[in-house]
PDB file of N, CA and C in Angstrom:
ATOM      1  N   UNK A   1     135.372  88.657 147.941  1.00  0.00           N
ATOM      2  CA  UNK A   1     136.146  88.225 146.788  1.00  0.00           C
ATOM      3  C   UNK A   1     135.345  87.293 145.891  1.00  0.00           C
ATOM      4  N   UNK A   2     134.578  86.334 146.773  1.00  0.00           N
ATOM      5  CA  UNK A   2     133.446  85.524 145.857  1.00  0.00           C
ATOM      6  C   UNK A   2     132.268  86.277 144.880  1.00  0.00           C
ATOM      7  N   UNK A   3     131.979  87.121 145.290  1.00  0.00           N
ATOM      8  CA  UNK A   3     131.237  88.156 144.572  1.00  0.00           C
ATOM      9  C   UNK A   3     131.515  88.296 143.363  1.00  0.00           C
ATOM     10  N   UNK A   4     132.605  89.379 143.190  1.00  0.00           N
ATOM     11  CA  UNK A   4     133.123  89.778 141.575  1.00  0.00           C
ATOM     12  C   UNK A   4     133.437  88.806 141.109  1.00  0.00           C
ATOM     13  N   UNK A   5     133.822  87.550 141.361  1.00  0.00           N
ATOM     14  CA  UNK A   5     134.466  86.652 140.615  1.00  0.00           C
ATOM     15  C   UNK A   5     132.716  85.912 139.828  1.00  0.00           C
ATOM     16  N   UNK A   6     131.831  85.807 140.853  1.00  0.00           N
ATOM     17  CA  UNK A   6     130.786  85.212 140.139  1.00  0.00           C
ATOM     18  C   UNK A   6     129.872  86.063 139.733  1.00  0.00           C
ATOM     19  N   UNK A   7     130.221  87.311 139.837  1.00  0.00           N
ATOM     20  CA  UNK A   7     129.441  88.051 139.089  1.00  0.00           C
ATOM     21  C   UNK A   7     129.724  88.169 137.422  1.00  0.00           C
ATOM     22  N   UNK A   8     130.785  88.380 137.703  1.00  0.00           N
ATOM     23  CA  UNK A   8     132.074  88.057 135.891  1.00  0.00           C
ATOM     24  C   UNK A   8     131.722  86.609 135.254  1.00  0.00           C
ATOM     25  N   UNK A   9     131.968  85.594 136.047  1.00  0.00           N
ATOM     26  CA  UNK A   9     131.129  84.319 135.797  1.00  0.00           C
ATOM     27  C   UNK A   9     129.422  84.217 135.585  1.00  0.00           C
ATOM     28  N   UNK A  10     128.574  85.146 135.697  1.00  0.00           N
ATOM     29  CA  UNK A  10     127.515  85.257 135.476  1.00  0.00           C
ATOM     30  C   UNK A  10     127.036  85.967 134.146  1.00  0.00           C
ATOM     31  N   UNK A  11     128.082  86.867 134.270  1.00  0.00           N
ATOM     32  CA  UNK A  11     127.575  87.953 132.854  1.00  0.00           C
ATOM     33  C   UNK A  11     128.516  87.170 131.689  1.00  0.00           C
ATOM     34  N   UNK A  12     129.277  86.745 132.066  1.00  0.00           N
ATOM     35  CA  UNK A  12     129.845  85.934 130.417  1.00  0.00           C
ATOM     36  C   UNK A  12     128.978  84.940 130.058  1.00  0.00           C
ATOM     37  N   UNK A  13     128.385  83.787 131.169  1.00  0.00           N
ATOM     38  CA  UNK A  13     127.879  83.001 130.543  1.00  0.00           C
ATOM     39  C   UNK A  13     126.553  83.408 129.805  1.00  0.00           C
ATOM     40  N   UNK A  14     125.985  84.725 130.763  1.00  0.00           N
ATOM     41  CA  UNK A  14     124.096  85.359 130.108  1.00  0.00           C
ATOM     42  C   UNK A  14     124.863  85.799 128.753  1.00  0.00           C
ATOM     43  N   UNK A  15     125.904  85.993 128.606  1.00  0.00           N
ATOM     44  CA  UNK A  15     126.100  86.677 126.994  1.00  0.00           C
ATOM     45  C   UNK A  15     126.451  85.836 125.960  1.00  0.00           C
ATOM     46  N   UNK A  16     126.952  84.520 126.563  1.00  0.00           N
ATOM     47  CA  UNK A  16     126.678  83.463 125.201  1.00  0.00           C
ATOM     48  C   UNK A  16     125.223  82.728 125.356  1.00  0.00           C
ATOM     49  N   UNK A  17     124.672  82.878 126.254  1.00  0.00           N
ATOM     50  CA  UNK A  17     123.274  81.986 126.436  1.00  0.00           C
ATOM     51  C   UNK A  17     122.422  82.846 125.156  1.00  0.00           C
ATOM     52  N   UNK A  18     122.684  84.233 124.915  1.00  0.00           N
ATOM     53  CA  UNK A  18     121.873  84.990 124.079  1.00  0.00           C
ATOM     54  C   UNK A  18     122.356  85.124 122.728  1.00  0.00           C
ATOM     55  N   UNK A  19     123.521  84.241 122.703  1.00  0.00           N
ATOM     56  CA  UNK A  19     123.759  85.018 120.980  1.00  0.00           C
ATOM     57  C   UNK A  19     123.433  83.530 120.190  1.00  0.00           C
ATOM     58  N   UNK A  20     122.705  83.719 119.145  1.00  0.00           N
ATOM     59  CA  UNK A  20     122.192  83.396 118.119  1.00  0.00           C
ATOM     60  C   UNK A  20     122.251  83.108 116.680  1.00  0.00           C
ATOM     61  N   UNK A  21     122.712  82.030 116.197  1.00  0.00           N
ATOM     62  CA  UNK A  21     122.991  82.505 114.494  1.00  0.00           C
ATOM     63  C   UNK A  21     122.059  81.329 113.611  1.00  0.00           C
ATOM     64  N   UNK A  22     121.870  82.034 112.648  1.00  0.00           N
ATOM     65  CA  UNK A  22     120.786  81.556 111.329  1.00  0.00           C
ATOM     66  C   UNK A  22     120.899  81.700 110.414  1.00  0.00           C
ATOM     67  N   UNK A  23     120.067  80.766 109.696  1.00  0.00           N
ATOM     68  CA  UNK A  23     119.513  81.420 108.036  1.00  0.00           C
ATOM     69  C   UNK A  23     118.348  81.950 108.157  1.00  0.00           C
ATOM     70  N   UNK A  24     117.832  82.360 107.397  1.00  0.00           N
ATOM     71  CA  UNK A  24     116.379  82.722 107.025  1.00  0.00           C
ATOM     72  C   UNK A  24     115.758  82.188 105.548  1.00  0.00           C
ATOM     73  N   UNK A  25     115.128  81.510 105.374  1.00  0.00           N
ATOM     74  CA  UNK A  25     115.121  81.434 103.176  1.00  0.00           C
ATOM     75  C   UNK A  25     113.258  82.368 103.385  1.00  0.00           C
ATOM     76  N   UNK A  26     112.830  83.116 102.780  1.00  0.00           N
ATOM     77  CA  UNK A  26     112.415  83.420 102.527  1.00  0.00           C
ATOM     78  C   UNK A  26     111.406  83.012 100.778  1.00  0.00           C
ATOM     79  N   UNK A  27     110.597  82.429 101.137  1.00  0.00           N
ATOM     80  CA  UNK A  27     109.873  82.080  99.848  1.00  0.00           C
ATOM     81  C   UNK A  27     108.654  82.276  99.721  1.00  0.00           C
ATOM     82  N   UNK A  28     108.417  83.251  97.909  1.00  0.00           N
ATOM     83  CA  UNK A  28     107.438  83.933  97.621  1.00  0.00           C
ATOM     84  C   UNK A  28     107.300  83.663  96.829  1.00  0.00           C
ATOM     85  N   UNK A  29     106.130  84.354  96.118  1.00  0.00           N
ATOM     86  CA  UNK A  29     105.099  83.875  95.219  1.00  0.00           C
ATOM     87  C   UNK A  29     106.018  84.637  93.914  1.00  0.00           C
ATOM     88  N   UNK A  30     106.252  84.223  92.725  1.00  0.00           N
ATOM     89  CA  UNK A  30     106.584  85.171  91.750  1.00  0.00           C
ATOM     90  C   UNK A  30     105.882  85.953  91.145  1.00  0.00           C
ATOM     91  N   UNK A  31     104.640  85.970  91.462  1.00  0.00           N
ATOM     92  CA  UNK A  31     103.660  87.029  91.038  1.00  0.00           C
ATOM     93  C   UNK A  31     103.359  88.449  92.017  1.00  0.00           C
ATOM     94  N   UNK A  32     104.181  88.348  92.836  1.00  0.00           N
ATOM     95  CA  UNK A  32     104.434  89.504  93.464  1.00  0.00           C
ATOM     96  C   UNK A  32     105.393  90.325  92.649  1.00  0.00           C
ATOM     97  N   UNK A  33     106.642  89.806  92.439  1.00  0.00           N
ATOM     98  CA  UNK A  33     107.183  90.250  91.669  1.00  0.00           C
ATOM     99  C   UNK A  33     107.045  91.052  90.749  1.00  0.00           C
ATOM    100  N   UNK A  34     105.731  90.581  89.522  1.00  0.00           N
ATOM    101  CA  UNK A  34     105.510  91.083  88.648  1.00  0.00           C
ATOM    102  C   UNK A  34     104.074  92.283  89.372  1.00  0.00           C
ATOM    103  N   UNK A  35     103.250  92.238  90.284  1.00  0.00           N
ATOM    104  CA  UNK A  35     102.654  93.465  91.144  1.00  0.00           C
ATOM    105  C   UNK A  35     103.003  94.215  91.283  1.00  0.00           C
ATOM    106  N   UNK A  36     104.495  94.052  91.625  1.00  0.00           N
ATOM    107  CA  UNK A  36     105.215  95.262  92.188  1.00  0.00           C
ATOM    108  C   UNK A  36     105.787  96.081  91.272  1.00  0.00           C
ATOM    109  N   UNK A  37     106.272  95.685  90.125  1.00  0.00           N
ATOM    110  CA  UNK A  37     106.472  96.038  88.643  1.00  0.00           C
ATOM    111  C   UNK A  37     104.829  97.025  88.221  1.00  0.00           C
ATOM    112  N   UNK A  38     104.067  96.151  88.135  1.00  0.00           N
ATOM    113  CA  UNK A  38     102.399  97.072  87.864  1.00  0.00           C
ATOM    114  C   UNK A  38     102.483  98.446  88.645  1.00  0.00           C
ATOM    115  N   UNK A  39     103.189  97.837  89.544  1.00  0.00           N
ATOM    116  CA  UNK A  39     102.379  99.171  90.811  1.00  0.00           C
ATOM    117  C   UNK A  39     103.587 100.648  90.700  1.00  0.00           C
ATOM    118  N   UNK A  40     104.548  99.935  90.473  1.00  0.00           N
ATOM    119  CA  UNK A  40     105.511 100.788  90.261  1.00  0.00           C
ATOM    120  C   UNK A  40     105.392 101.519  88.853  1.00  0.00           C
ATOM    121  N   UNK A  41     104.784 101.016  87.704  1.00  0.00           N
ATOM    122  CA  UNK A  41     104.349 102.004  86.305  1.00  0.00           C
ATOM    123  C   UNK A  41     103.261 102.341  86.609  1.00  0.00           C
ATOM    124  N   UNK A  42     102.316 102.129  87.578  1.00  0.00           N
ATOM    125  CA  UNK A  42     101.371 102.965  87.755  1.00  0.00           C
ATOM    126  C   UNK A  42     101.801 104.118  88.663  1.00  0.00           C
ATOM    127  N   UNK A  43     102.609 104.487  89.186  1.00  0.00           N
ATOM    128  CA  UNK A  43     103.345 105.511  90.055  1.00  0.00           C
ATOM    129  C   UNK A  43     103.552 106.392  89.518  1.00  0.00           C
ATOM    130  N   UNK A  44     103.975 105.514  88.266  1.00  0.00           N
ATOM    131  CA  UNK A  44     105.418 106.552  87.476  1.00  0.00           C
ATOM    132  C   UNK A  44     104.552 106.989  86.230  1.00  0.00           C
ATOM    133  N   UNK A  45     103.791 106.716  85.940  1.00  0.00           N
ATOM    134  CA  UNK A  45     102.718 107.062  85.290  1.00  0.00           C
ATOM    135  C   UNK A  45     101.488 107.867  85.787  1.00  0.00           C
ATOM    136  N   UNK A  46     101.056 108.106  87.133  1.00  0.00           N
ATOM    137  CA  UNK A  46     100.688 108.776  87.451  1.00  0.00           C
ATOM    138  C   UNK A  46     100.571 110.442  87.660  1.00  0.00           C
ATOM    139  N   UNK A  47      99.949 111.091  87.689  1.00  0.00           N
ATOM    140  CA  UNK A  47     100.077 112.536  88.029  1.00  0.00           C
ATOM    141  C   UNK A  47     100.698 113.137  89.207  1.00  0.00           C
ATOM    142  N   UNK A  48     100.715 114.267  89.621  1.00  0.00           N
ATOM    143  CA  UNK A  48     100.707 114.891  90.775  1.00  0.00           C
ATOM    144  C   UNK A  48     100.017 115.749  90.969  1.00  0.00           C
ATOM    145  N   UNK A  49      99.952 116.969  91.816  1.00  0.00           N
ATOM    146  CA  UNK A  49      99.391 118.162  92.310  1.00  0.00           C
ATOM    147  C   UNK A  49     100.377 119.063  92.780  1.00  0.00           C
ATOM    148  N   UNK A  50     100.057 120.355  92.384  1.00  0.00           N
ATOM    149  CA  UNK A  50     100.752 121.454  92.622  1.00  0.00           C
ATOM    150  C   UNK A  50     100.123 122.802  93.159  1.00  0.00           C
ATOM    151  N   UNK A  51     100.587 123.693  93.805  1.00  0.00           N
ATOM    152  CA  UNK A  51      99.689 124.777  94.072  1.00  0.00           C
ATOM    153  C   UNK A  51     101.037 125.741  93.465  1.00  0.00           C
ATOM    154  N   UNK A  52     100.178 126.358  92.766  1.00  0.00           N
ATOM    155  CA  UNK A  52     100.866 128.137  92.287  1.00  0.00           C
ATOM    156  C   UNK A  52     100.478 129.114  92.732  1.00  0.00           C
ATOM    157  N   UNK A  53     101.429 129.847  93.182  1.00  0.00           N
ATOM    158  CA  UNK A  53     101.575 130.789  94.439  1.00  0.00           C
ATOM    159  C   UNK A  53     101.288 131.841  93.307  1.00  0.00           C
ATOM    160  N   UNK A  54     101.917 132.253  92.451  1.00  0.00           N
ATOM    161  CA  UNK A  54     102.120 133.820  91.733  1.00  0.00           C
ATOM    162  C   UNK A  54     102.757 133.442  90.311  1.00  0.00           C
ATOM    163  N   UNK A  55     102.636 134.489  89.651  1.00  0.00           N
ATOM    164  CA  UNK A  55     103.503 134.301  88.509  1.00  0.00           C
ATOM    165  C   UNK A  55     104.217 135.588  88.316  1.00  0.00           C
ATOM    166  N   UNK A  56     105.201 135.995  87.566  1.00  0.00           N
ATOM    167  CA  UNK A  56     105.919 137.075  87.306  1.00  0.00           C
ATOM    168  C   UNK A  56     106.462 137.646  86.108  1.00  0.00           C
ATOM    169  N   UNK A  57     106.370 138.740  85.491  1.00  0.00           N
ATOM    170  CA  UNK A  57     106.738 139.127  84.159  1.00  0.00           C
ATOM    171  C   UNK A  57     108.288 138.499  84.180  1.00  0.00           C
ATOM    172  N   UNK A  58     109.120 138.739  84.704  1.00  0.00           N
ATOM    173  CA  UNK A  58     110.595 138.708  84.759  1.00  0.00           C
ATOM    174  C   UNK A  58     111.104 137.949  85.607  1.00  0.00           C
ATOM    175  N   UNK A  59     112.306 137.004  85.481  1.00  0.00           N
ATOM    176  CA  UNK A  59     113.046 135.721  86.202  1.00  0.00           C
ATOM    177  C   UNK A  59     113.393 136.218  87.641  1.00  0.00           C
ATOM    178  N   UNK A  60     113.686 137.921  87.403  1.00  0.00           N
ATOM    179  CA  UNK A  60     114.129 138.058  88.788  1.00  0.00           C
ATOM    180  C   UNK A  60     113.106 138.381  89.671  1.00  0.00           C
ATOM    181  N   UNK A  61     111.876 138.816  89.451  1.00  0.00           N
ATOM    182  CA  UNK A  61     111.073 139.113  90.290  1.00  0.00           C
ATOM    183  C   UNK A  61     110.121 137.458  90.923  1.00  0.00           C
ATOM    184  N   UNK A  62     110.246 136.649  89.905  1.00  0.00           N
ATOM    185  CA  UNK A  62     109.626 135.804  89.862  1.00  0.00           C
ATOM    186  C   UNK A  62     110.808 134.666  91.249  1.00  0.00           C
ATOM    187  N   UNK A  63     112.149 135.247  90.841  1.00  0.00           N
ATOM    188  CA  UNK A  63     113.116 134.690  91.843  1.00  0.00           C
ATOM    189  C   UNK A  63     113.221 135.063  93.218  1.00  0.00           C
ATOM    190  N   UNK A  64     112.267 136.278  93.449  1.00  0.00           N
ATOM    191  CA  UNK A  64     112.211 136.453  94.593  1.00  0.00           C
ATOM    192  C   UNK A  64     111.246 136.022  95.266  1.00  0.00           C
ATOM    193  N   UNK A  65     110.533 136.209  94.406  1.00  0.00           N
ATOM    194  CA  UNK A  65     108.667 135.477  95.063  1.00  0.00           C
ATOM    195  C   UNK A  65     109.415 133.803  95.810  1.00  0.00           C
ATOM    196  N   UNK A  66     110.151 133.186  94.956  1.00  0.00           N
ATOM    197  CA  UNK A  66     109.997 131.655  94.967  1.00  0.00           C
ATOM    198  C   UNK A  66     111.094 131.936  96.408  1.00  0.00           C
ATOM    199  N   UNK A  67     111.883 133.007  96.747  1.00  0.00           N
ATOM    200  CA  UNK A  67     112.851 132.706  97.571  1.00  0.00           C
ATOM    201  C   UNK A  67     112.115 133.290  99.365  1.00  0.00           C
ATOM    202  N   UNK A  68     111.099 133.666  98.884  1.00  0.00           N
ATOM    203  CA  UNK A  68     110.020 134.117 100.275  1.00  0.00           C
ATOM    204  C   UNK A  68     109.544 132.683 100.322  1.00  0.00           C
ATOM    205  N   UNK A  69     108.752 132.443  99.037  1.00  0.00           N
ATOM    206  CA  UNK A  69     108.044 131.230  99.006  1.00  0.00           C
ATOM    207  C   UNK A  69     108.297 129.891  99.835  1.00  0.00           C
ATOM    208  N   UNK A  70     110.405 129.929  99.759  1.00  0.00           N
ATOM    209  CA  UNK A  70     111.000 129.078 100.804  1.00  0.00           C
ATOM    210  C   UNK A  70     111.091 129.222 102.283  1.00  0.00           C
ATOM    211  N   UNK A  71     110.849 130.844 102.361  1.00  0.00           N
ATOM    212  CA  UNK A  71     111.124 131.088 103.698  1.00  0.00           C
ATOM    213  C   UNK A  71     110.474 130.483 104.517  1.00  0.00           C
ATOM    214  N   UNK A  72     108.695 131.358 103.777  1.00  0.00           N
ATOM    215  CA  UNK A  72     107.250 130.628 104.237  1.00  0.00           C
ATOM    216  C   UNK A  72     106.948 129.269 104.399  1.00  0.00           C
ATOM    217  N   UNK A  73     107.699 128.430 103.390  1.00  0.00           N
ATOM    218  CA  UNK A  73     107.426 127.025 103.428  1.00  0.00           C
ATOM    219  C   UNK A  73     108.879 126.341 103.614  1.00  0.00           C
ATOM    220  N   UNK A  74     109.487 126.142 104.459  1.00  0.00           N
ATOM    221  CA  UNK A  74     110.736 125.714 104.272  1.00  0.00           C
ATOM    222  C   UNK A  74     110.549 123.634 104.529  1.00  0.00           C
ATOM    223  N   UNK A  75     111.469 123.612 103.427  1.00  0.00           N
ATOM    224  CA  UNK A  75     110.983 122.131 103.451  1.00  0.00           C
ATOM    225  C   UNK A  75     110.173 121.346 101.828  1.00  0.00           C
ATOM    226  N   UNK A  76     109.429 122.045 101.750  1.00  0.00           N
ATOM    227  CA  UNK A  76     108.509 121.850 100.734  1.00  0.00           C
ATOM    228  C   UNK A  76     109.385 122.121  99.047  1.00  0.00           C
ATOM    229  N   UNK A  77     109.062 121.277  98.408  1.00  0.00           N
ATOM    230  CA  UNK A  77     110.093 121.262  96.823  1.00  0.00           C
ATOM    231  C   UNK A  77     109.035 122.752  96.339  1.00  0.00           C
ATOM    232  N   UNK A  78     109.632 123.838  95.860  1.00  0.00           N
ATOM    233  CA  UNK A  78     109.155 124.289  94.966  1.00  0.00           C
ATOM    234  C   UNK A  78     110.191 124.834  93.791  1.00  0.00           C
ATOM    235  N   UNK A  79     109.342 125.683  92.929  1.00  0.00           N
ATOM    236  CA  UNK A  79     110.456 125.883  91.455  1.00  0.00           C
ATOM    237  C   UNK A  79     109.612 126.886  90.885  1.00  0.00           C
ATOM    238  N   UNK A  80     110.389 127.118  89.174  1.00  0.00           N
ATOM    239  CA  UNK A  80     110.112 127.869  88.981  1.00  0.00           C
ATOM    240  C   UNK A  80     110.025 126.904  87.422  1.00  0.00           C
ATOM    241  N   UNK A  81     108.512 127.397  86.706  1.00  0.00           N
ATOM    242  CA  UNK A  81     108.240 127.258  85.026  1.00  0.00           C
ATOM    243  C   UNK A  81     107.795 128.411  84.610  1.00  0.00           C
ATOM    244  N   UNK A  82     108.656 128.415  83.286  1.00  0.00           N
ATOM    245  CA  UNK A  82     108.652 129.305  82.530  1.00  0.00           C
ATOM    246  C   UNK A  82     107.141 129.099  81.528  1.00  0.00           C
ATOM    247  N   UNK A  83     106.198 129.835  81.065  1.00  0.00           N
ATOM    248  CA  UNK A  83     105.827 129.529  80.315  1.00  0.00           C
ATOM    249  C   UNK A  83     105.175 130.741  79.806  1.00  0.00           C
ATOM    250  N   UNK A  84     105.606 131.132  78.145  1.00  0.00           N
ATOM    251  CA  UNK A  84     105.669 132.093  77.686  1.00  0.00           C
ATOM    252  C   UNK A  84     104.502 132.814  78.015  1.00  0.00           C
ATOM    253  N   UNK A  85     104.518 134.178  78.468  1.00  0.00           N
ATOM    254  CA  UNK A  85     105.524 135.180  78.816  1.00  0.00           C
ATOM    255  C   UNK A  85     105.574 135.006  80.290  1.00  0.00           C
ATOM    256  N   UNK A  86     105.136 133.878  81.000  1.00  0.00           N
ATOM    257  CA  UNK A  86     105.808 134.051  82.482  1.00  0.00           C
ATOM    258  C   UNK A  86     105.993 133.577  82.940  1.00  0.00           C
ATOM    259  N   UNK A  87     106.804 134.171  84.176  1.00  0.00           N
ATOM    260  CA  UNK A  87     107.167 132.868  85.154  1.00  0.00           C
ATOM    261  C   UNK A  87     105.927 132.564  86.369  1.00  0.00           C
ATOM    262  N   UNK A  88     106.212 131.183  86.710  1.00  0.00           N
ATOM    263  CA  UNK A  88     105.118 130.686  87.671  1.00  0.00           C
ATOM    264  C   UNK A  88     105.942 130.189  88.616  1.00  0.00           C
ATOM    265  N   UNK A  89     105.520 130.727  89.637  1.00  0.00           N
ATOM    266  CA  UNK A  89     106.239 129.930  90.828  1.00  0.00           C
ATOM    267  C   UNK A  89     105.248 128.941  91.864  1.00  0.00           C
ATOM    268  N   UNK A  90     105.628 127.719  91.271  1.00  0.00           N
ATOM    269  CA  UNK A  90     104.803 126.660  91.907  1.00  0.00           C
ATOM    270  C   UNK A  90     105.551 126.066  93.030  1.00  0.00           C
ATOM    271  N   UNK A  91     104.908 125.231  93.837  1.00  0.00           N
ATOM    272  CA  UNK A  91     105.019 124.496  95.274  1.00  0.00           C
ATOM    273  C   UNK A  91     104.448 123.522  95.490  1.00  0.00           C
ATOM    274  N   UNK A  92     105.099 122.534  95.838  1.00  0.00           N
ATOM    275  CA  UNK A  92     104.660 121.003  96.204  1.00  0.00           C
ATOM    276  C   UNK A  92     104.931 120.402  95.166  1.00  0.00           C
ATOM    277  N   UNK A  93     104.651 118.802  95.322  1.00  0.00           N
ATOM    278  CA  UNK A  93     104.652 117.765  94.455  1.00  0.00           C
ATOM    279  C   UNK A  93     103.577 117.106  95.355  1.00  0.00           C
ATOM    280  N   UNK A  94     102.228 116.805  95.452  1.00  0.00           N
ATOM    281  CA  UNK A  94     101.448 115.844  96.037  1.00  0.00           C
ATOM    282  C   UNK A  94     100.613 115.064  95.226  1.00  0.00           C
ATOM    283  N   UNK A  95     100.314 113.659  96.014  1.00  0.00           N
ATOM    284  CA  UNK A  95     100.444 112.652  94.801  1.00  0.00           C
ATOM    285  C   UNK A  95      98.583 112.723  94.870  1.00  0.00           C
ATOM    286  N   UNK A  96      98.112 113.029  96.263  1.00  0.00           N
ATOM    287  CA  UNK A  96      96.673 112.933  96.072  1.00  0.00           C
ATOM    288  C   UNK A  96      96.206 114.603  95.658  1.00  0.00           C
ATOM    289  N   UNK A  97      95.282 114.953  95.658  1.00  0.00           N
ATOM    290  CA  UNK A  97      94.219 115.746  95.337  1.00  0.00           C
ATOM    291  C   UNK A  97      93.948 116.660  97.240  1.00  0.00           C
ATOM    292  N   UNK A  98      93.258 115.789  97.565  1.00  0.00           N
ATOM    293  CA  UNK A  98      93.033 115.838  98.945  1.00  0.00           C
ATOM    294  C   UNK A  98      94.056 116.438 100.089  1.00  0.00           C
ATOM    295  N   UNK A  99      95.465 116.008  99.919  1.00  0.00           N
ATOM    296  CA  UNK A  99      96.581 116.056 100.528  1.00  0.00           C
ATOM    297  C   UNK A  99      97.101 117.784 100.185  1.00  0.00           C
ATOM    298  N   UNK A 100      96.670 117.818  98.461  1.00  0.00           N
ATOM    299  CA  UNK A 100      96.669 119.769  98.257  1.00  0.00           C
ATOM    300  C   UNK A 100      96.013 120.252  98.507  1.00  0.00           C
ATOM    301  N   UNK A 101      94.816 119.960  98.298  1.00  0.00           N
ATOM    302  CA  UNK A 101      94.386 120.833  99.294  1.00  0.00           C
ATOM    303  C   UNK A 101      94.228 121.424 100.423  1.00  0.00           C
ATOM    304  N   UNK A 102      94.567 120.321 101.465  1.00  0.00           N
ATOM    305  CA  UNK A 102      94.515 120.693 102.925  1.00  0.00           C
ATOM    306  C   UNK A 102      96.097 121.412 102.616  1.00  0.00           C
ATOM    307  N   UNK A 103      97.014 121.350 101.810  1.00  0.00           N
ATOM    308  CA  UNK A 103      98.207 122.393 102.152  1.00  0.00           C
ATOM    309  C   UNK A 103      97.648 123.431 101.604  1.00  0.00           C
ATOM    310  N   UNK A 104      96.661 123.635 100.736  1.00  0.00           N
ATOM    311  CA  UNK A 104      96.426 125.018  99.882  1.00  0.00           C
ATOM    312  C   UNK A 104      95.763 125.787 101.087  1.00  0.00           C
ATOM    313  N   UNK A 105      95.032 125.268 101.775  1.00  0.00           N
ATOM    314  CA  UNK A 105      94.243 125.958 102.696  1.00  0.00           C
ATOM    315  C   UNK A 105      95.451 126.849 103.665  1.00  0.00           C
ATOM    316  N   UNK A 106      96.352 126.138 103.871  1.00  0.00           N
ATOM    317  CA  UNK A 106      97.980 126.547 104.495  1.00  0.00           C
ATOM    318  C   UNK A 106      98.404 127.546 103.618  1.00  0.00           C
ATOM    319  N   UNK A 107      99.083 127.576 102.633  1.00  0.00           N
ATOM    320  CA  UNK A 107      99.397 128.116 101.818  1.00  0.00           C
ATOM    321  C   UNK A 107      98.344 129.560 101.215  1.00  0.00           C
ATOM    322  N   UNK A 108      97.404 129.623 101.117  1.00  0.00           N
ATOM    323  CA  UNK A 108      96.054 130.939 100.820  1.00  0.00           C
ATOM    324  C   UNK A 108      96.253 131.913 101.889  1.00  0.00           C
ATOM    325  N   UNK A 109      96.434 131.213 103.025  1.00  0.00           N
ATOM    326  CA  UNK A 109      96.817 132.272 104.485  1.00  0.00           C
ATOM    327  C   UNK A 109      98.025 133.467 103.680  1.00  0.00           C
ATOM    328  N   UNK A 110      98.843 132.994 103.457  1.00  0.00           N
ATOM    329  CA  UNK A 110     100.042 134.295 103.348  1.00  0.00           C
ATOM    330  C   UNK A 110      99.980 134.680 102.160  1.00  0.00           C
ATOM    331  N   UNK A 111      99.264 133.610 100.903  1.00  0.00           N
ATOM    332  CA  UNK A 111      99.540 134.094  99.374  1.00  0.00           C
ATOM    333  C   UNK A 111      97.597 133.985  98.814  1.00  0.00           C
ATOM    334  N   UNK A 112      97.136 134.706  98.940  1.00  0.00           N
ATOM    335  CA  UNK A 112      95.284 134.138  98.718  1.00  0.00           C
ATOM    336  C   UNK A 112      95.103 133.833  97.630  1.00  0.00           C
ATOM    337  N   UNK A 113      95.903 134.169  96.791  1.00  0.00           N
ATOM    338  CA  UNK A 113      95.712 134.001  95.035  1.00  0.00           C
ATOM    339  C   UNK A 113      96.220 132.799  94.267  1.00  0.00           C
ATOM    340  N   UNK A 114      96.822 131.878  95.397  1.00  0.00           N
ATOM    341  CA  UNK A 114      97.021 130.297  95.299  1.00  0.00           C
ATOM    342  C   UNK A 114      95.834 129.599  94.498  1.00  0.00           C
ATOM    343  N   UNK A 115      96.361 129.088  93.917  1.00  0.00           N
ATOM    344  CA  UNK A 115      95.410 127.952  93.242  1.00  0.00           C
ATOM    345  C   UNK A 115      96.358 126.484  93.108  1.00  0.00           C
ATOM    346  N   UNK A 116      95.110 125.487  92.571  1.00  0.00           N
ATOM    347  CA  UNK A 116      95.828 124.041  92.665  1.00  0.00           C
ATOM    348  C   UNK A 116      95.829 123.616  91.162  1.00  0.00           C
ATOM    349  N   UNK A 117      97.083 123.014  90.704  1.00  0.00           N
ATOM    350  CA  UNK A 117      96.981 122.848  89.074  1.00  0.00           C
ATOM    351  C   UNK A 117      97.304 121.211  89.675  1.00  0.00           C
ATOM    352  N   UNK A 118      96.467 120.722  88.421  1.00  0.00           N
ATOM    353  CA  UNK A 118      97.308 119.188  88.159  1.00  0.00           C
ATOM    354  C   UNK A 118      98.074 119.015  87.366  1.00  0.00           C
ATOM    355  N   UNK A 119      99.555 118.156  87.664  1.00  0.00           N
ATOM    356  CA  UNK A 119     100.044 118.082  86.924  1.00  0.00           C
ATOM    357  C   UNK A 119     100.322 116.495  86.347  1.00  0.00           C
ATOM    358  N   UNK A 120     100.676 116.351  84.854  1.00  0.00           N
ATOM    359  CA  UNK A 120     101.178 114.982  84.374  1.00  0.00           C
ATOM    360  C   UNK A 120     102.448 114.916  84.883  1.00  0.00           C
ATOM    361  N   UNK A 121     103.319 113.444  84.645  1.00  0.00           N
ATOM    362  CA  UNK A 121     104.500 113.108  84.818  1.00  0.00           C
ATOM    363  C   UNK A 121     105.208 114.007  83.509  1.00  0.00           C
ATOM    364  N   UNK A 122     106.508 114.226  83.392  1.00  0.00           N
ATOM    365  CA  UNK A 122     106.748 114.792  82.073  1.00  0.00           C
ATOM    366  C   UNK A 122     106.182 116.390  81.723  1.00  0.00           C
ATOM    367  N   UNK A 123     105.425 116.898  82.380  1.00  0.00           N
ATOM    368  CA  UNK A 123     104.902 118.338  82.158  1.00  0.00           C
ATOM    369  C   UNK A 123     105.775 119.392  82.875  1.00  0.00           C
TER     370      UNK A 123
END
C-alpha cells in the first residue's frame, strides 16, 4: 500500500520540480533589420532557371506534353508560355545555375531535347 501512494507522491512532485516560466527580451542590432530588407530585394530581384522540355504548335498538344511532363516529374512546378506561335512547356523554378543543371541531366534522360533558359523575375 506504501508503494502506490509514494509513487503518486513522487511523480507529482518530479512534475512541478520541471515546469518553468519566463521572459525572454531579445536585443538586436537595427541594422539587421535593414540586411534583411537588402537581402530580401535582392531575392526578389533576382533571376531564376528553367529547363524546357518541348514546345508545341497547339495548346492541346502542348497540354499534353506538360501533363506527362507531371507524371515524369511529379512534384516539380511546371507550366505552360505562350509565345507567338508556340507553346513551351517549361519545368522548374531554380534559383542557382548549378542546381539546373544537375536536374537537366535528370530531366535529358526521358526528354533529350531539354535545354536550360534563364529566366528574369517578371518574364
Amino acid at each position: 500500500m506504501r508503494t502506490p501512494i509514494f509513487t503518486i507522491l513522487f511523480l507529482s512532485v518530479s512534475f512541478l520540480s520541471f515546469s518553468q516560466e519566463g521572459t525572454i527580451t531579445i536585443e538586436q542590432n537595427p541594422d539587421i533589420d535593414k540586411l534583411v530588407e537588402i537581402y530580401k530585394d535582392a531575392n526578389t530581384n533576382s533571376g531564376y532557371y528553367q529547363i524546357q522540355v518541348g514546345f508545341r504548335s497547339s495548346d492541346d498538344a502542348a497540354q499534353r506534353l506538360l501533363e506527362q511532363v507531371e507524371i515524369d516529374f511529379p512534384g516539380w512546378y511546371s507550366t505552360i508560355k505562350f509565345n507567338q506561335p508556340t507553346y513551351r512547356v517549361r519545368l522548374g523554378k531554380f534559383k542557382t545555375k548549378m542546381e539546373a543543371q544537375r536536374r537537366l541531366i535528370k530531366v535529358r534522360k526521358k526528354y533529350p531535347d531539354a535545354f536550360l533558359l534563364p529566366q528574369k523575375i517578371g518574364a
